[in-house]
Protein backbone atom coordinates (compact mmCIF):
# COMPACT_ATOMS: atom_id res chain seq x y z
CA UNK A 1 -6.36 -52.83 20.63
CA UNK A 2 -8.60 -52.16 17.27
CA UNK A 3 -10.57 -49.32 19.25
CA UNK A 4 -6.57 -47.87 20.06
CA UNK A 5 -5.44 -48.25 16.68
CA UNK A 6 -8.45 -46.70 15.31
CA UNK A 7 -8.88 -43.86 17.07
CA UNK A 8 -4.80 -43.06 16.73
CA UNK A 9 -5.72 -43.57 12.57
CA UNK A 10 -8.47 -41.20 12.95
CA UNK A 11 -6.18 -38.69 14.89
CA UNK A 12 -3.51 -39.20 12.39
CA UNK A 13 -5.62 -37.91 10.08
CA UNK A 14 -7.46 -35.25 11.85
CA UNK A 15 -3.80 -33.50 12.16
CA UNK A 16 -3.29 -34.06 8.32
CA UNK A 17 -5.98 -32.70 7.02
CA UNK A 18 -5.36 -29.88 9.65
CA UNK A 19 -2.03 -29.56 8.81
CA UNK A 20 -3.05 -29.07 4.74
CA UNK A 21 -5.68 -26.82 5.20
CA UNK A 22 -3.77 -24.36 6.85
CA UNK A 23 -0.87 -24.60 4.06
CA UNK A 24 -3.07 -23.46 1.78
CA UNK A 25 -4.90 -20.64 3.13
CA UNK A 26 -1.71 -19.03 4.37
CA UNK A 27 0.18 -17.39 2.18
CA UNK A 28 3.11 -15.20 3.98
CA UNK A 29 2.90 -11.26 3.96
CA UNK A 30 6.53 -9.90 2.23
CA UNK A 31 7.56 -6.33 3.40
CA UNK A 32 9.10 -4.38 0.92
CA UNK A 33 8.50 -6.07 -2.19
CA UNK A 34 8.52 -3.34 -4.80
CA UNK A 35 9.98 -0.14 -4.34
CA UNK A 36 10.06 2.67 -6.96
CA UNK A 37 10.88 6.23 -6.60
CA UNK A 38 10.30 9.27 -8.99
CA UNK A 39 12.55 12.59 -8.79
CA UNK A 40 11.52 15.84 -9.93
CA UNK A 41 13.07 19.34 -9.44
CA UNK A 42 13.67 19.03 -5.96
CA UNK A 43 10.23 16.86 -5.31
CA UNK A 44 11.07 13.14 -4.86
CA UNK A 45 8.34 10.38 -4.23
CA UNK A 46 9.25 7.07 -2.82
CA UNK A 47 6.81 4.12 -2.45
CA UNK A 48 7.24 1.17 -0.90
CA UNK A 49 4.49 -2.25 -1.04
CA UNK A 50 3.99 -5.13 0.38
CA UNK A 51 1.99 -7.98 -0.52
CA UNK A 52 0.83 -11.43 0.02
CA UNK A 53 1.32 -12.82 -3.60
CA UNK A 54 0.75 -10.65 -6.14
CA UNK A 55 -1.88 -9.01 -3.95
CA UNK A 56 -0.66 -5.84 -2.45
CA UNK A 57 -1.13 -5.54 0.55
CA UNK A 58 0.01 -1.94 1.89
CA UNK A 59 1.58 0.59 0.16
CA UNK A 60 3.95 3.51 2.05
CA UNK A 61 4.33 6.77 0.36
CA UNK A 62 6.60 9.09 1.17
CA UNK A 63 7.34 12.66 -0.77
CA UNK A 64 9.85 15.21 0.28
CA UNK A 65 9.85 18.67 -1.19
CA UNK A 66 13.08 20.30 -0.69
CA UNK A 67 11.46 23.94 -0.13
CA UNK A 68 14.96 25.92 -0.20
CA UNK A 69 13.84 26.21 -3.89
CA UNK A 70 10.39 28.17 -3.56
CA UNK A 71 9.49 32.02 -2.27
CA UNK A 72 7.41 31.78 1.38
CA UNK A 73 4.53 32.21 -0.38
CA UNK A 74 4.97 29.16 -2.26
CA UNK A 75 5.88 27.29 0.77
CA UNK A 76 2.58 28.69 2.71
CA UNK A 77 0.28 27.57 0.01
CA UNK A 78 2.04 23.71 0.40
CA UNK A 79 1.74 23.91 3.60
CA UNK A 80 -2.60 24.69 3.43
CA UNK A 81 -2.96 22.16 0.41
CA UNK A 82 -1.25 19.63 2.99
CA UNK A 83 -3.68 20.28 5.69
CA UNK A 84 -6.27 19.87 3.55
CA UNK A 85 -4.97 16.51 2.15
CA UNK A 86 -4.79 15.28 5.87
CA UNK A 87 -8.63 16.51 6.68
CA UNK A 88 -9.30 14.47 3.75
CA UNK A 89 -7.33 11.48 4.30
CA UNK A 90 -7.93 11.41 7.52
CA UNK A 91 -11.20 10.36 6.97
CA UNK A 92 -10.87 7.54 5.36
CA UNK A 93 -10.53 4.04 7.33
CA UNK A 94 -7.69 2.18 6.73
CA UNK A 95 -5.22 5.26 5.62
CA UNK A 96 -2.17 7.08 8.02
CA UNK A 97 -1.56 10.39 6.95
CA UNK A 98 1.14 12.75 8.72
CA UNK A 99 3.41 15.23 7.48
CA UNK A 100 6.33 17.23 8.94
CA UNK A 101 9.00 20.20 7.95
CA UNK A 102 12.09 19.65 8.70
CA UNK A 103 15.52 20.58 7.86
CA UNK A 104 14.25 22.77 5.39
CA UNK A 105 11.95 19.89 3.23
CA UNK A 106 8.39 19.09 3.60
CA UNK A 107 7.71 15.44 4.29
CA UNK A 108 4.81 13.95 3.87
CA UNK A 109 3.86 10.57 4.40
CA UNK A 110 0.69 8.41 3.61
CA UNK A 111 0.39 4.30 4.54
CA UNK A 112 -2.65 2.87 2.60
CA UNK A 113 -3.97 -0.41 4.40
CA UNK A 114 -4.78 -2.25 0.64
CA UNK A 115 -7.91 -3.86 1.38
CA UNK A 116 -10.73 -3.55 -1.40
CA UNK A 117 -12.96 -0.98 0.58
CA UNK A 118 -10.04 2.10 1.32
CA UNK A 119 -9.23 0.98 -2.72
CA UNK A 120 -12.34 1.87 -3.57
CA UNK A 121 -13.09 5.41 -1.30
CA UNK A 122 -9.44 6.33 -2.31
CA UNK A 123 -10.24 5.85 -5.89
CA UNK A 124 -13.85 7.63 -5.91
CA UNK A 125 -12.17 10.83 -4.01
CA UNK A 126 -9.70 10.49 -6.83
CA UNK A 127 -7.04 10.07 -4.52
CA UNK A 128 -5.48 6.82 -6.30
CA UNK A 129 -6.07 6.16 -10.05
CA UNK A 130 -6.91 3.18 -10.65
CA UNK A 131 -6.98 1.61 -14.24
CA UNK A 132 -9.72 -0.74 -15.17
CA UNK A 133 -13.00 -0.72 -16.00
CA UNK A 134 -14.46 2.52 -14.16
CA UNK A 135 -17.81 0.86 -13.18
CA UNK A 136 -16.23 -2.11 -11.27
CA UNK A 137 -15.34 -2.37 -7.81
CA UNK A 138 -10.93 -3.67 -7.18
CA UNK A 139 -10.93 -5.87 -4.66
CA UNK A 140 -6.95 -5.81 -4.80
CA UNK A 141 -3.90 -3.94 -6.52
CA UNK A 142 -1.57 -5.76 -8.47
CA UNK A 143 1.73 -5.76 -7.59
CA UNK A 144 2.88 -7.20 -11.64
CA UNK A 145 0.62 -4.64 -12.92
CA UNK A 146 1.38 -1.91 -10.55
CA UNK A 147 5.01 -2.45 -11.75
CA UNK A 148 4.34 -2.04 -15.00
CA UNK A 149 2.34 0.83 -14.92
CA UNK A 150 5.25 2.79 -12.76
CA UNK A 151 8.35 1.49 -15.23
CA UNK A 152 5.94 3.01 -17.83
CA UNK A 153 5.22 6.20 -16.21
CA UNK A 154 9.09 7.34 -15.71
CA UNK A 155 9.03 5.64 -11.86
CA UNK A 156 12.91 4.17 -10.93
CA UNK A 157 11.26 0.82 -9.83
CA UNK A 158 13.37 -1.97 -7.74
């Protein structure tokens, strides 16, 4: 009965320690936790993060260029810069790149996987600025600070 009792103690608290360790090591991914948009003459940028915490996690970008506005010429050389931005994102781990024309527009899209490495190539291309010391590695973006910086910059921010 004491060897019973003991062993149903011990499993007792097998499953609670169990059972608290793996409250606090997971923290739930949110989709869609900040979203903030710019608009400019036709050229509107929409981004859209989500996060574990304050940690962001992945960011979605989307820009449309309403190209009704420019000459062919103009619309030829936005079409080459965007094949060169997907050679070059492309190449990095950890980053979708695609972009279509349709209806008349140019969309683009780019989905950033947020983890401290793709930060840092992204950053070092200078493909996302990054404020901070310039020496030091991020490990993580901010979503409080990213915030800020958008409201700051002119970004619509939800």
């Amino acid at each position: 009965m004491k060897k019973t009792l003991k062993k149903l103690c011990s499993m007792t608290l097998v499953l609670m320690m169990l059972a608290a360790l793996t409250g606090c090591g997971s923290e739930k991914e949110e989709k869609d936790v900040l979203r903030c948009k710019q608009e400019q003459e036709g050229y509107v940028v929409e981004m859209v993060y989500d996060a574990k915490g304050d940690k962001a996690t992945r960011v979605t970008q989307t820009s449309t260029l309403d190209l009704s506005k420019y000459p062919e010429e103009a619309v030829a050389a936005v079409d080459d810069a965007l094949k060169q931005a997907e050679e070059t994102y492309k190449a990095i781990k950890g980053v979708e790149y695609s972009y279509k024309k349709e209806d008349n527009k140019m969309i683009e899209t780019v989905i950033i996987d947020l983890n401290k490495d793709t930060i840092n190539e992204l950053s070092e291309k200078g493909l996302m600025p990054i404020e901070g010391e310039k020496d030091k590695k991020v490990t993580y973006i901010s979503i409080e600070r990213t915030k800020e910086s958008l409201e700051k910059s002119g970004w619509t921010v939800e």
